[in-house]
N, C-alpha and C. Protein backbone atom coordinates (compact mmCIF):
# COMPACT_ATOMS: atom_id res chain seq x y z
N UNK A 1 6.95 -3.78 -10.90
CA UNK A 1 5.94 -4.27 -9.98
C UNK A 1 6.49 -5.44 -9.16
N UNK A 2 7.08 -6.22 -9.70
CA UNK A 2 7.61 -7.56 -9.15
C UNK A 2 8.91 -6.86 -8.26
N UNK A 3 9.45 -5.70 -8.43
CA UNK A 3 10.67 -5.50 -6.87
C UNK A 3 9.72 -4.90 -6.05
N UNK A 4 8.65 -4.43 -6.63
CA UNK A 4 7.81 -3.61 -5.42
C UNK A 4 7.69 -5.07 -4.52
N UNK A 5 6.77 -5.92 -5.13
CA UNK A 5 6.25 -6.92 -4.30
C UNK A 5 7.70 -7.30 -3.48
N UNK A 6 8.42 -7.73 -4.07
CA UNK A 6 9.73 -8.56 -3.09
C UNK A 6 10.20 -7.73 -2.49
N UNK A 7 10.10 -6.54 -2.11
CA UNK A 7 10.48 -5.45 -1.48
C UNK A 7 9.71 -5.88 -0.03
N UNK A 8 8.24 -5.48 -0.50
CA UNK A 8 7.42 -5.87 0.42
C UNK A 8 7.23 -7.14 1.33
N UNK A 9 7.60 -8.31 0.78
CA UNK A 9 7.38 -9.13 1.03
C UNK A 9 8.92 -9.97 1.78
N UNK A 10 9.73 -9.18 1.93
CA UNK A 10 10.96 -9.22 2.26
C UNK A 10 11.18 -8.23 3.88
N UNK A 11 9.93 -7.54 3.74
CA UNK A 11 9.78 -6.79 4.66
C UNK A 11 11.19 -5.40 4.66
N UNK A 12 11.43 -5.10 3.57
CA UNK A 12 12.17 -3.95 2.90
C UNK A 12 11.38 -3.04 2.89
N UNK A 13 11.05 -2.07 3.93
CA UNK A 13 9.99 -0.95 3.15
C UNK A 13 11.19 0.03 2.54
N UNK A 14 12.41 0.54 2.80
CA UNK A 14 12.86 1.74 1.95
C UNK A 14 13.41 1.42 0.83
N UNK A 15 13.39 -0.59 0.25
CA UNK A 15 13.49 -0.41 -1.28
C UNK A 15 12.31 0.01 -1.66
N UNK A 16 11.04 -0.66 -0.94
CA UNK A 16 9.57 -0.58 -1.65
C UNK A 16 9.42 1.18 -1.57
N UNK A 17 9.46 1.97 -0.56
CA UNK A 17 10.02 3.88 -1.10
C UNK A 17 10.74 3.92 -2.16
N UNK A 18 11.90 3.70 -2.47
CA UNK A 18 12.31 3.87 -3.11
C UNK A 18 12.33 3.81 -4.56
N UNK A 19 10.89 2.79 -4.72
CA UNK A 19 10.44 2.44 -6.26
C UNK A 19 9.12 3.42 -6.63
N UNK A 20 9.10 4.56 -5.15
CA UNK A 20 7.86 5.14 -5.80
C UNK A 20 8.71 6.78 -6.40
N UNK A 21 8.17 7.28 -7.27
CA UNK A 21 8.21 8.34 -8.00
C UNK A 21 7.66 9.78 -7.28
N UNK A 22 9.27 10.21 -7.98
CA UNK A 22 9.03 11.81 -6.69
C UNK A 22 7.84 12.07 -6.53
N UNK A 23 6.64 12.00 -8.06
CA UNK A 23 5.43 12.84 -8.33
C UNK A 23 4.66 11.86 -7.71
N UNK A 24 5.13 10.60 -6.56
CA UNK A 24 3.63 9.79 -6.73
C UNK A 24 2.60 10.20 -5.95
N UNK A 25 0.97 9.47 -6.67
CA UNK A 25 0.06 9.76 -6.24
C UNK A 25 -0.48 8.37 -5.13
N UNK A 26 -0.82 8.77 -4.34
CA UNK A 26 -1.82 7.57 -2.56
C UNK A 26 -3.03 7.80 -3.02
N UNK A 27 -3.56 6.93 -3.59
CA UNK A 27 -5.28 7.09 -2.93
C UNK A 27 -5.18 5.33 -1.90
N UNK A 28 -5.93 6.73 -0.66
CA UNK A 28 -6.17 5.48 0.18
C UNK A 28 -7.63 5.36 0.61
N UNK A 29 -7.81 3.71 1.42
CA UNK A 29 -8.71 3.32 1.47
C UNK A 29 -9.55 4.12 2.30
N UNK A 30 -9.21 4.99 3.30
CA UNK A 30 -9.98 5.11 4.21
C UNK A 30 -9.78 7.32 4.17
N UNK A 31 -8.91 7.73 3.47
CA UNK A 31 -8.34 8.72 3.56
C UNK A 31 -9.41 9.76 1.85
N UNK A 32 -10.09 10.73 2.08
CA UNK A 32 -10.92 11.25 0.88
C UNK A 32 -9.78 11.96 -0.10
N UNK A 33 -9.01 12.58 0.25
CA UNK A 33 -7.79 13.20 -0.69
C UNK A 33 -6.43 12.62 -0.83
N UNK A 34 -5.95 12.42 -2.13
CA UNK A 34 -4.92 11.78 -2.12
C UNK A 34 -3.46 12.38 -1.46
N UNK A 35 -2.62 11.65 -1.55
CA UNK A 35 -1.42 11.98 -0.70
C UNK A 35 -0.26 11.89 -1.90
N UNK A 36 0.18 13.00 -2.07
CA UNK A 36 1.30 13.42 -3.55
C UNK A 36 2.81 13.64 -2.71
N UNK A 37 3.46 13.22 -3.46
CA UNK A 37 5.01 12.83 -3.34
C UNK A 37 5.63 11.91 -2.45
N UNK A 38 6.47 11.40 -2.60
CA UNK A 38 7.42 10.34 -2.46
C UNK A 38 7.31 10.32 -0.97
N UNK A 39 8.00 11.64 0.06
CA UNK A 39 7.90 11.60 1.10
C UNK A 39 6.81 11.32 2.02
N UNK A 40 5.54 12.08 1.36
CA UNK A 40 4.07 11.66 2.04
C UNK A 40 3.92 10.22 2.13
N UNK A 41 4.08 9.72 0.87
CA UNK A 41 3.26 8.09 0.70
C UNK A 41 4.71 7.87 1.44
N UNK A 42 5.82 7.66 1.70
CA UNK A 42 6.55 7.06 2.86
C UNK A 42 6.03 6.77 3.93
N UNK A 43 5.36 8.04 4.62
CA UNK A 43 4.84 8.07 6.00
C UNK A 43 3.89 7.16 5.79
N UNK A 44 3.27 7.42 4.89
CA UNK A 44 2.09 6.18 4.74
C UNK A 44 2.21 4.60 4.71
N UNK A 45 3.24 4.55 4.05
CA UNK A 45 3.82 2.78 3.83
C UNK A 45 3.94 2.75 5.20
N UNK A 46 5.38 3.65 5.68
CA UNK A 46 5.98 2.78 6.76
C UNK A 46 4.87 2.59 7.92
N UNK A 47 3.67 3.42 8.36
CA UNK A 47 3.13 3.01 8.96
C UNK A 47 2.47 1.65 8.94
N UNK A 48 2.02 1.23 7.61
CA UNK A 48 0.99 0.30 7.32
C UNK A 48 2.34 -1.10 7.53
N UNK A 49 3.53 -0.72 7.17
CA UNK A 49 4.23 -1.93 7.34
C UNK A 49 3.95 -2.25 8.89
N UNK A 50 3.90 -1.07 10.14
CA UNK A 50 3.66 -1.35 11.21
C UNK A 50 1.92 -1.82 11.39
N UNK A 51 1.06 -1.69 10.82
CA UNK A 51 0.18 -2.00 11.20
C UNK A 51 -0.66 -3.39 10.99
N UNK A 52 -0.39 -4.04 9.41
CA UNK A 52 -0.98 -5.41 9.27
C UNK A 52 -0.25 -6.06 9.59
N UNK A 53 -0.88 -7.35 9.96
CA UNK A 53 0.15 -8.21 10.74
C UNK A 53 -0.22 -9.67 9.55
N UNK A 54 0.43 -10.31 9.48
CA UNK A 54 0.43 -11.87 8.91
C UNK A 54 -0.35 -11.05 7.56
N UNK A 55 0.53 -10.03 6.85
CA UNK A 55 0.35 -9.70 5.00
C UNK A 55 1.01 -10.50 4.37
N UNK A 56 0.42 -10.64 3.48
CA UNK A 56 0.20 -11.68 2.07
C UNK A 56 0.03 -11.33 0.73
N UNK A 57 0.66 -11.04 -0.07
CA UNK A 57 -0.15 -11.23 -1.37
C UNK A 57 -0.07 -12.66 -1.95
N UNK A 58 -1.59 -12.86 -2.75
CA UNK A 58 -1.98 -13.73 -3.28
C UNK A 58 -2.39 -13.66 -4.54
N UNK A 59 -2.09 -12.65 -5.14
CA UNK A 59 -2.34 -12.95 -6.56
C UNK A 59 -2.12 -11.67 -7.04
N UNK A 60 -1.32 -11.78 -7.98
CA UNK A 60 -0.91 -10.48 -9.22
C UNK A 60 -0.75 -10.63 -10.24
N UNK A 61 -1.77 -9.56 -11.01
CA UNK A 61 -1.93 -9.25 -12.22
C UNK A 61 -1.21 -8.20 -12.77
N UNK A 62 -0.75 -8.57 -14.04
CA UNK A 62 0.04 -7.41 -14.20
C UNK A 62 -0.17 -7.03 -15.97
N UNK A 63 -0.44 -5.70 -16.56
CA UNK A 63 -0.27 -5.41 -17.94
C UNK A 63 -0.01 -4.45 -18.02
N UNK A 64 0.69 -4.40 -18.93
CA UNK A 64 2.18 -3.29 -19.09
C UNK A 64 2.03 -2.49 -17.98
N UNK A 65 2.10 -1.29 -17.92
CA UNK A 65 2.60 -0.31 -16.96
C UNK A 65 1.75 -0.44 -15.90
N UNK A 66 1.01 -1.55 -16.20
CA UNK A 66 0.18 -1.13 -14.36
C UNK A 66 0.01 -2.89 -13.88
N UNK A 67 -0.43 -2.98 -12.45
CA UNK A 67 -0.49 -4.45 -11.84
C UNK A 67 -1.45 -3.94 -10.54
N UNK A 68 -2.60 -4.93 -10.63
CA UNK A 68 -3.21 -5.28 -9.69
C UNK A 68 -2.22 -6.28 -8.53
N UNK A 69 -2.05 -6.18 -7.50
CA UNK A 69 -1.78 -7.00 -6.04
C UNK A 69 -2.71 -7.03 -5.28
N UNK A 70 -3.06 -8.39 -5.12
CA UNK A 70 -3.92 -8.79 -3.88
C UNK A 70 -3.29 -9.34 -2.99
N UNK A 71 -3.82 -8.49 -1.68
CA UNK A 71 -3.27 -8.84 -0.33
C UNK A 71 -4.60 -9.63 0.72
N UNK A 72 -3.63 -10.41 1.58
CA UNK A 72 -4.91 -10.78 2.65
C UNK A 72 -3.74 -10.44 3.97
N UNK A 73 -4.72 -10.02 4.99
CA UNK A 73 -3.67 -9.28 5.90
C UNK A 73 -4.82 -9.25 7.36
N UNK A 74 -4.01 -9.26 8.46
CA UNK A 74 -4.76 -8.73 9.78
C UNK A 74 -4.92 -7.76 10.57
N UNK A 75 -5.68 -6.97 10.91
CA UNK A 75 -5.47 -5.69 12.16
C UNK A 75 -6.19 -6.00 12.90
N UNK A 76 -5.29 -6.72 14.22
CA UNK A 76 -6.14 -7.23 15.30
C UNK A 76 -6.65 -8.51 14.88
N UNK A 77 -8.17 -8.47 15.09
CA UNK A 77 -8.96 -9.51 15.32
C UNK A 77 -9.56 -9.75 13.57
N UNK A 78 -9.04 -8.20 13.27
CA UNK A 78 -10.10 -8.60 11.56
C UNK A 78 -9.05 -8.36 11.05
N UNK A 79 -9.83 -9.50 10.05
CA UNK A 79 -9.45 -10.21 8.75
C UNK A 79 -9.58 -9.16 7.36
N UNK A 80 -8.62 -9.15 6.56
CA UNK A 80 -9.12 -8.18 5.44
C UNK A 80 -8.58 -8.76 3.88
N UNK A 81 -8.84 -8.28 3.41
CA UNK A 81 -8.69 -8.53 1.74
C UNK A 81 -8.54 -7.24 1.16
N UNK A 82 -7.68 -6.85 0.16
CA UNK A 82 -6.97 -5.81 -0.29
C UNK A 82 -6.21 -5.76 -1.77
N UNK A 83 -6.21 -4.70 -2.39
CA UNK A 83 -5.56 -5.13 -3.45
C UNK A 83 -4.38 -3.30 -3.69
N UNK A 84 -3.51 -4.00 -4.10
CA UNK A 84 -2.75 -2.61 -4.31
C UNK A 84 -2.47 -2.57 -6.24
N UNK A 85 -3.45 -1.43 -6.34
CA UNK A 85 -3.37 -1.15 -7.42
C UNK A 85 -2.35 -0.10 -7.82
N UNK A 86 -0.94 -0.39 -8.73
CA UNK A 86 0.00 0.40 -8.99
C UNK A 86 0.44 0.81 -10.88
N UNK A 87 0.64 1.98 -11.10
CA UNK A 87 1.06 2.49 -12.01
C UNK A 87 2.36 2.70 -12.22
N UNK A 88 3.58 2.08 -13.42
CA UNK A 88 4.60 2.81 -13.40
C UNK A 88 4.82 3.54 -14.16
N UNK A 89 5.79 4.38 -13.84
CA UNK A 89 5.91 5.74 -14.90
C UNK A 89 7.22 5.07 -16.27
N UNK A 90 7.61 6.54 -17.29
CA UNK A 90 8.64 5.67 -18.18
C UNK A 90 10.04 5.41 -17.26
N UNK A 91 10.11 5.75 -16.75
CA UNK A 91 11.12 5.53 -15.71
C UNK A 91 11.37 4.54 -14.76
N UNK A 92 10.17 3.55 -15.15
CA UNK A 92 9.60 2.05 -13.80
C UNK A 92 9.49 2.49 -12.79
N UNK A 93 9.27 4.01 -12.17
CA UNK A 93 9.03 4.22 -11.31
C UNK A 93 7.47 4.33 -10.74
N UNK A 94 7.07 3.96 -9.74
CA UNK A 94 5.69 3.64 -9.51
C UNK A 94 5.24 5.41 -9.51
N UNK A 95 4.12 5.80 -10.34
CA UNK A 95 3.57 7.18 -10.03
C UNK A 95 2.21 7.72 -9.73
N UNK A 96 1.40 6.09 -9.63
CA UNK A 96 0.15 6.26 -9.28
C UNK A 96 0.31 4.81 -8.80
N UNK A 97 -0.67 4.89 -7.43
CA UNK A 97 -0.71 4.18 -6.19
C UNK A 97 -2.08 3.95 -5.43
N UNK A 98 -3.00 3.13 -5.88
CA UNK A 98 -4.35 3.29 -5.21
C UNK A 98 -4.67 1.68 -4.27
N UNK A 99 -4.88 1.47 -2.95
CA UNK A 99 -5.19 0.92 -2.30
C UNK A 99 -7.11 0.75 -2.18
N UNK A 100 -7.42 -0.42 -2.30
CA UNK A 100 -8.83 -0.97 -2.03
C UNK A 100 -8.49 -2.08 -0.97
N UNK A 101 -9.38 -1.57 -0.11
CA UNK A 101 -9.59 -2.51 1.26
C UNK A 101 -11.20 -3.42 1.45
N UNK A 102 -11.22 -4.51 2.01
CA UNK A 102 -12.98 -4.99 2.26
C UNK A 102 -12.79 -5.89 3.24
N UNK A 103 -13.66 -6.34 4.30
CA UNK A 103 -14.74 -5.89 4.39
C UNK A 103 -14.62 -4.46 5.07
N UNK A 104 -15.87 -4.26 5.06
CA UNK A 104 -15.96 -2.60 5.97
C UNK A 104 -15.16 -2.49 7.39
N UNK A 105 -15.54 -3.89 8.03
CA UNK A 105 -14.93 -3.73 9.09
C UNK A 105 -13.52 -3.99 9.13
N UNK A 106 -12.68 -4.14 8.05
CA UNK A 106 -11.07 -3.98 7.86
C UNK A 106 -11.30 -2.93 7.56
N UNK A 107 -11.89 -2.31 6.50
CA UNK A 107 -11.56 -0.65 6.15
C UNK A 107 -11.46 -0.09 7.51
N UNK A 108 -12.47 -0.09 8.44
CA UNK A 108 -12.64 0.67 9.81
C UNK A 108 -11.31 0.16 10.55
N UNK A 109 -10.87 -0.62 11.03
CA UNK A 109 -9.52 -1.38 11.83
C UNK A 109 -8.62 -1.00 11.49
N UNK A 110 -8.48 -0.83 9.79
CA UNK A 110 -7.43 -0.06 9.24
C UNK A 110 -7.57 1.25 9.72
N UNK A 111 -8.47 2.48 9.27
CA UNK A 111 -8.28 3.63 9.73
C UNK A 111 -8.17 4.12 10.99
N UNK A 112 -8.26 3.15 11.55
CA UNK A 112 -8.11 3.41 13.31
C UNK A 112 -7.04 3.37 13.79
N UNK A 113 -6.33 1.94 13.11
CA UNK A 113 -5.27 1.70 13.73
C UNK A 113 -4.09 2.50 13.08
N UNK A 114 -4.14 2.89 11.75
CA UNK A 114 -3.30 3.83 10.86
C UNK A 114 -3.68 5.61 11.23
N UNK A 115 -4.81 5.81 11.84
CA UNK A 115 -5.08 7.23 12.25
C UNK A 115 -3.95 7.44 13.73
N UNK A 116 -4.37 6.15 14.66
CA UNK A 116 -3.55 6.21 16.26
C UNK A 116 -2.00 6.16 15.89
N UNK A 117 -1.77 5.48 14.25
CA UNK A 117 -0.18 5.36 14.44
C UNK A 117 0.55 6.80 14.08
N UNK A 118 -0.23 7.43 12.86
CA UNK A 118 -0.11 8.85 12.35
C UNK A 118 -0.07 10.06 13.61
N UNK A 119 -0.90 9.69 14.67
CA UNK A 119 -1.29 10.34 15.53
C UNK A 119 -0.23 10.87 16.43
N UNK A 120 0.86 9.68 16.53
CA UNK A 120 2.14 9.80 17.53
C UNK A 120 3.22 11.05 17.12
């Protein structure tokens, strides 16, 4: 959990790929079905690395194989709060991956601005 974060926070997204697990599972905030394997949730990171601007985490919890991350982050004009909830497998590889976003109107800013980037 802790190279994921410094991955991230280093602005490394293909170490932070690289710690997820062929089999991993995306649940995202704004998306109803999850997104399975390594390559999918890529497309997914690298967009979001393009999309919040001034990300943060501020606090992580962590017990054994799994860690809460809280993020505070911007799209545009709104403000959001976030937490990346991650699973690792026996391998430390991350294999479950669930994102919570708030307020509503970040959830919405997010899917807009992550739908127009997917879109290209």
């Amino acid at each position: 959990m802790r190279e994921f974060r410094a991955a991230v926070e280093a602005g490394d997204i293909e170490a932070a790929v690289a710690l997820l697990a062929d089999d991993v599972v995306f649940h995202s905030p704004v998306a109803f079905k999850p997104y399975e394997g390594r390559a999918a949730v890529g497309v997914i990171l690298r967009a979001v690395f393009t999309v919040f601007e001034d990300f943060r985490y501020v606090r992580e919890i962590v017990a054994d194989a799994d860690a809460a991350l809280v993020f505070e982050a911007r799209i545009g004009e709104r403000a959001l709060t976030g937490c990346d909830f991650l699973h690792v497998d026996a391998d430390g590889k991350i294999d479950d991956f669930m994102v919570m976003v708030r307020p509503l109107s970040g959830v919405q800013a997010l899917g807009e601005a992550m739908a127009a980037k997917l879109s290209r």
